[in-house]
C-alpha atoms as a PDB file:
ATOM      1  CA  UNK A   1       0.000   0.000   0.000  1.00  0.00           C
ATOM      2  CA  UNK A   2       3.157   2.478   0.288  1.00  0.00           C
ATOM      3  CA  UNK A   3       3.302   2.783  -3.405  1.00  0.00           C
ATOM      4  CA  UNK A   4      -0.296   4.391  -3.733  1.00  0.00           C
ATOM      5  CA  UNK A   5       0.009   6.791  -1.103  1.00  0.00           C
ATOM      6  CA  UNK A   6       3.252   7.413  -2.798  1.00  0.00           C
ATOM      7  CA  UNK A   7       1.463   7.780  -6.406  1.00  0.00           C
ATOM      8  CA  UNK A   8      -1.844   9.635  -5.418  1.00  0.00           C
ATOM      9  CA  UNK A   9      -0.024  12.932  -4.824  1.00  0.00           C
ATOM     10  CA  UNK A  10       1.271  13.278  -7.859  1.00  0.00           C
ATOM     11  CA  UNK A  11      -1.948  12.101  -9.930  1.00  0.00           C
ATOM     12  CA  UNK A  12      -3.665  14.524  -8.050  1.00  0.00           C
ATOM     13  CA  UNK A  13      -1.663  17.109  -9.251  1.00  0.00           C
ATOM     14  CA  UNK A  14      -1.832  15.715 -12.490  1.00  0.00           C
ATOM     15  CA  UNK A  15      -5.167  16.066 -13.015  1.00  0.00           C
ATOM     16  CA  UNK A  16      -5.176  19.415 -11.921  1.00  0.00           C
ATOM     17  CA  UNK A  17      -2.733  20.760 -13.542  1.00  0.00           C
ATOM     18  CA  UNK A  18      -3.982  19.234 -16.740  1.00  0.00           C
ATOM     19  CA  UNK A  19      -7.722  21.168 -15.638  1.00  0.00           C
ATOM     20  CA  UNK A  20      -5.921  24.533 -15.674  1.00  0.00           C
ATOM     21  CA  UNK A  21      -4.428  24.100 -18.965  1.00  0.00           C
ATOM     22  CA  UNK A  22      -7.905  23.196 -20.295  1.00  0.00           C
ATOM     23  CA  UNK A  23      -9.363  26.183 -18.810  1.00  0.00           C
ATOM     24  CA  UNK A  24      -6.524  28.644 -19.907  1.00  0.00           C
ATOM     25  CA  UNK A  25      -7.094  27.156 -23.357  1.00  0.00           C
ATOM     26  CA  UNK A  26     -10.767  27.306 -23.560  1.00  0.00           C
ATOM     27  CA  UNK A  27     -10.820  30.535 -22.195  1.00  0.00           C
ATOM     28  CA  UNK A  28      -8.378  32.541 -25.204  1.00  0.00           C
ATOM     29  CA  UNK A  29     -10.159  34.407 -27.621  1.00  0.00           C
ATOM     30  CA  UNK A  30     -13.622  34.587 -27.689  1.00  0.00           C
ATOM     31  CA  UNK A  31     -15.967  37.514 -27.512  1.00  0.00           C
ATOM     32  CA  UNK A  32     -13.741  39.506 -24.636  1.00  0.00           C
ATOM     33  CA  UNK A  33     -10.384  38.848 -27.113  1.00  0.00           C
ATOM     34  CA  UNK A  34     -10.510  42.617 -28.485  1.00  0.00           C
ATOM     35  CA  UNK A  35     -11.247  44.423 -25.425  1.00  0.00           C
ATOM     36  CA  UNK A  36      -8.232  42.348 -23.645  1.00  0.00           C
ATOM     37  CA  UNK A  37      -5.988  42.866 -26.249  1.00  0.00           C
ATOM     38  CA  UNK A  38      -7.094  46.947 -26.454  1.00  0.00           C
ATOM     39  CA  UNK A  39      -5.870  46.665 -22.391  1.00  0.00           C
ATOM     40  CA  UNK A  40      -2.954  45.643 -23.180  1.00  0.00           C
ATOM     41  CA  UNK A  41      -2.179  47.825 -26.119  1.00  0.00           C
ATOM     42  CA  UNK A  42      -2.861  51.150 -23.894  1.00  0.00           C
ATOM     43  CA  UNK A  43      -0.873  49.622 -20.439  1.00  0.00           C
ATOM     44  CA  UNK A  44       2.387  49.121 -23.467  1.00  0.00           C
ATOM     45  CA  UNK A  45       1.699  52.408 -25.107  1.00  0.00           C
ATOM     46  CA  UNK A  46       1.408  53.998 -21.220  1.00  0.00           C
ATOM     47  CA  UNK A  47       4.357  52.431 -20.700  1.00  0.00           C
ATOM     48  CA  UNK A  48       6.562  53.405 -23.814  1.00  0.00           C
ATOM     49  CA  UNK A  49       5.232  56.572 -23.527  1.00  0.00           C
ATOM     50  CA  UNK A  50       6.516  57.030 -20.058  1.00  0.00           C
ATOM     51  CA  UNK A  51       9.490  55.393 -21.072  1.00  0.00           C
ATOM     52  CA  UNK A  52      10.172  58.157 -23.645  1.00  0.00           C
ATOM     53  CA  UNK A  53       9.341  60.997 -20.805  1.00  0.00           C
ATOM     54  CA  UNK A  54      12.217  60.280 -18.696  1.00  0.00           C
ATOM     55  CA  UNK A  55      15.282  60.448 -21.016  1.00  0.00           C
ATOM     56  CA  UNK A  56      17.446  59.890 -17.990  1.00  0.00           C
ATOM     57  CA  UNK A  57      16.502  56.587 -17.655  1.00  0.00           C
ATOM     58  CA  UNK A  58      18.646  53.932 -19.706  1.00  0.00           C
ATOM     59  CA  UNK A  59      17.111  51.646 -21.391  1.00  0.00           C
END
């Protein structure tokens, strides 16, 4: 009986580490794809733009 209380652990984290991929991949795209990407497009452009502020700063 060791070797299944030495096994379950691991399957366990097996399975739910194979759930979260399944969810991560389900979940890309779909109808919120645009308004995540136009997030992320106006956090880089905040950021490049600050970036380009501080000319102190080396990059």
């Amino acid at each position: 009986m060791d070797y299944v209380s030495a096994l379950v652990p691991p399957v366990v984290m097996a399975v739910f580490f194979i759930g979260l991929i399944v969810t991560i991949v389900k979940t890309q795209g779909g109808a919120n794809k645009s308004k995540e990407d136009a997030v992320v497009d106006a956090a880089l452009a905040r950021a490049e733009s600050a970036r380009q502020a501080s000319p102190d700063l080396k990059a």
